[in-house]
Protein backbone atom coordinates (compact mmCIF):
# COMPACT_ATOMS: atom_id res chain seq x y z
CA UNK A 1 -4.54 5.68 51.32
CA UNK A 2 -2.03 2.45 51.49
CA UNK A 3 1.47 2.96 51.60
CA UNK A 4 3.72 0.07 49.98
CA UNK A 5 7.21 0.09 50.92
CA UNK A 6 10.40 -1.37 49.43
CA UNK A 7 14.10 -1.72 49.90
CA UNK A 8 16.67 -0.17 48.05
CA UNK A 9 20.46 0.32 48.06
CA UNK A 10 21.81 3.57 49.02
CA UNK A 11 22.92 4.26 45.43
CA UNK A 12 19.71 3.30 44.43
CA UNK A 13 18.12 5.48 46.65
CA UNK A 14 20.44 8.25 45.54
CA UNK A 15 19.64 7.97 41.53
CA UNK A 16 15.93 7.46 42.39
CA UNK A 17 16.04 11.20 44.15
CA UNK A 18 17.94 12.83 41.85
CA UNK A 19 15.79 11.53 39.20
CA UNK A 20 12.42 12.67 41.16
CA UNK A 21 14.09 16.13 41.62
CA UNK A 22 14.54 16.19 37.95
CA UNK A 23 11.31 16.04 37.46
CA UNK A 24 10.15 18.08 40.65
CA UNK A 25 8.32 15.38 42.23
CA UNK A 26 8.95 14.33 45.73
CA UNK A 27 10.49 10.75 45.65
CA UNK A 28 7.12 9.01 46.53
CA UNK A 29 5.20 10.54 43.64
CA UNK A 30 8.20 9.97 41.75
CA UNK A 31 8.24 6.10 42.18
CA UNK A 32 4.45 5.76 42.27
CA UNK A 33 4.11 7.44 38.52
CA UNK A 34 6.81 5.33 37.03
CA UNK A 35 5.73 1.99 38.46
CA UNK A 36 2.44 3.08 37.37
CA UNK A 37 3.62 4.49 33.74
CA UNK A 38 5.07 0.64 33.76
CA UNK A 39 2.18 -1.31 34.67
CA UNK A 40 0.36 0.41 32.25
CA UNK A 41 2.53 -0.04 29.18
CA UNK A 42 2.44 -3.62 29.73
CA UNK A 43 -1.12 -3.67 29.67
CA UNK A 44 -0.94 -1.94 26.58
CA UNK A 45 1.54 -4.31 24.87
CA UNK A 46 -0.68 -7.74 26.49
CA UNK A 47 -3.79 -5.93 24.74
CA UNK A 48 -1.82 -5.18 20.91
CA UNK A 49 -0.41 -8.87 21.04
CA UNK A 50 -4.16 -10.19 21.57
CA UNK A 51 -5.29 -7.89 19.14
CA UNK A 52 -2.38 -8.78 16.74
CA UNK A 53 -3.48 -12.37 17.11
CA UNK A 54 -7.27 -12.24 16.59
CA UNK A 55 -6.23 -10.12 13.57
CA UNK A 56 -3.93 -13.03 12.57
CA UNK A 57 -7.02 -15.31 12.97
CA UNK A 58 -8.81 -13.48 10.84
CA UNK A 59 -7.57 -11.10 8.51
CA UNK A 60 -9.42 -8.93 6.50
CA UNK A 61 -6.68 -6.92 4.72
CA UNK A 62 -7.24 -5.48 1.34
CA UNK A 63 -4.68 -4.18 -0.87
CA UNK A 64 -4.40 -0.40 -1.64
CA UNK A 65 -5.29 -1.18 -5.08
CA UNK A 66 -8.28 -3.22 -3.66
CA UNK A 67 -9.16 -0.07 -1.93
CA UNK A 68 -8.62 2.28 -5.17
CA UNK A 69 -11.35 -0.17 -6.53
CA UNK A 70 -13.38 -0.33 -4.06
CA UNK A 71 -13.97 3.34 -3.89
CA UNK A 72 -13.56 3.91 -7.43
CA UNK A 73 -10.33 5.95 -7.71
């Protein structure tokens, strides 16, 4: 396992263990989920703007009255 380590003020420090002890996490696992939690959401948002744009590209939206036709309602 790595360890990463980075430098924080001592009110930092001090809202960042309160916060873990919220959650009952020691302050590593703390940090490590939210960073991850992070990284992850902005993965998510870099895929729905690529898929927003290849939609854009080509967009096969129908109308719901389209769709009433289509399927006969």
């Amino acid at each position: 396992m790595n360890i990463i380590t980075f430098r924080v003020t001592d009110e930092e420090k001090t809202v960042i263990q309160a916060l873990a002890d919220l959650n009952g996490l020691s302050l590593s696992e703390f940090a490590k989920t939210k960073l991850l939690e992070r990284l992850e959401n902005q993965v998510d948002m870099a895929l729905y703007e690529q898929a927003i744009k290849s939609h854009e590209l080509n967009d096969e939206s129908i109308s719901y009255q389209e769709l009433f036709r289509e399927l006969g309602l």
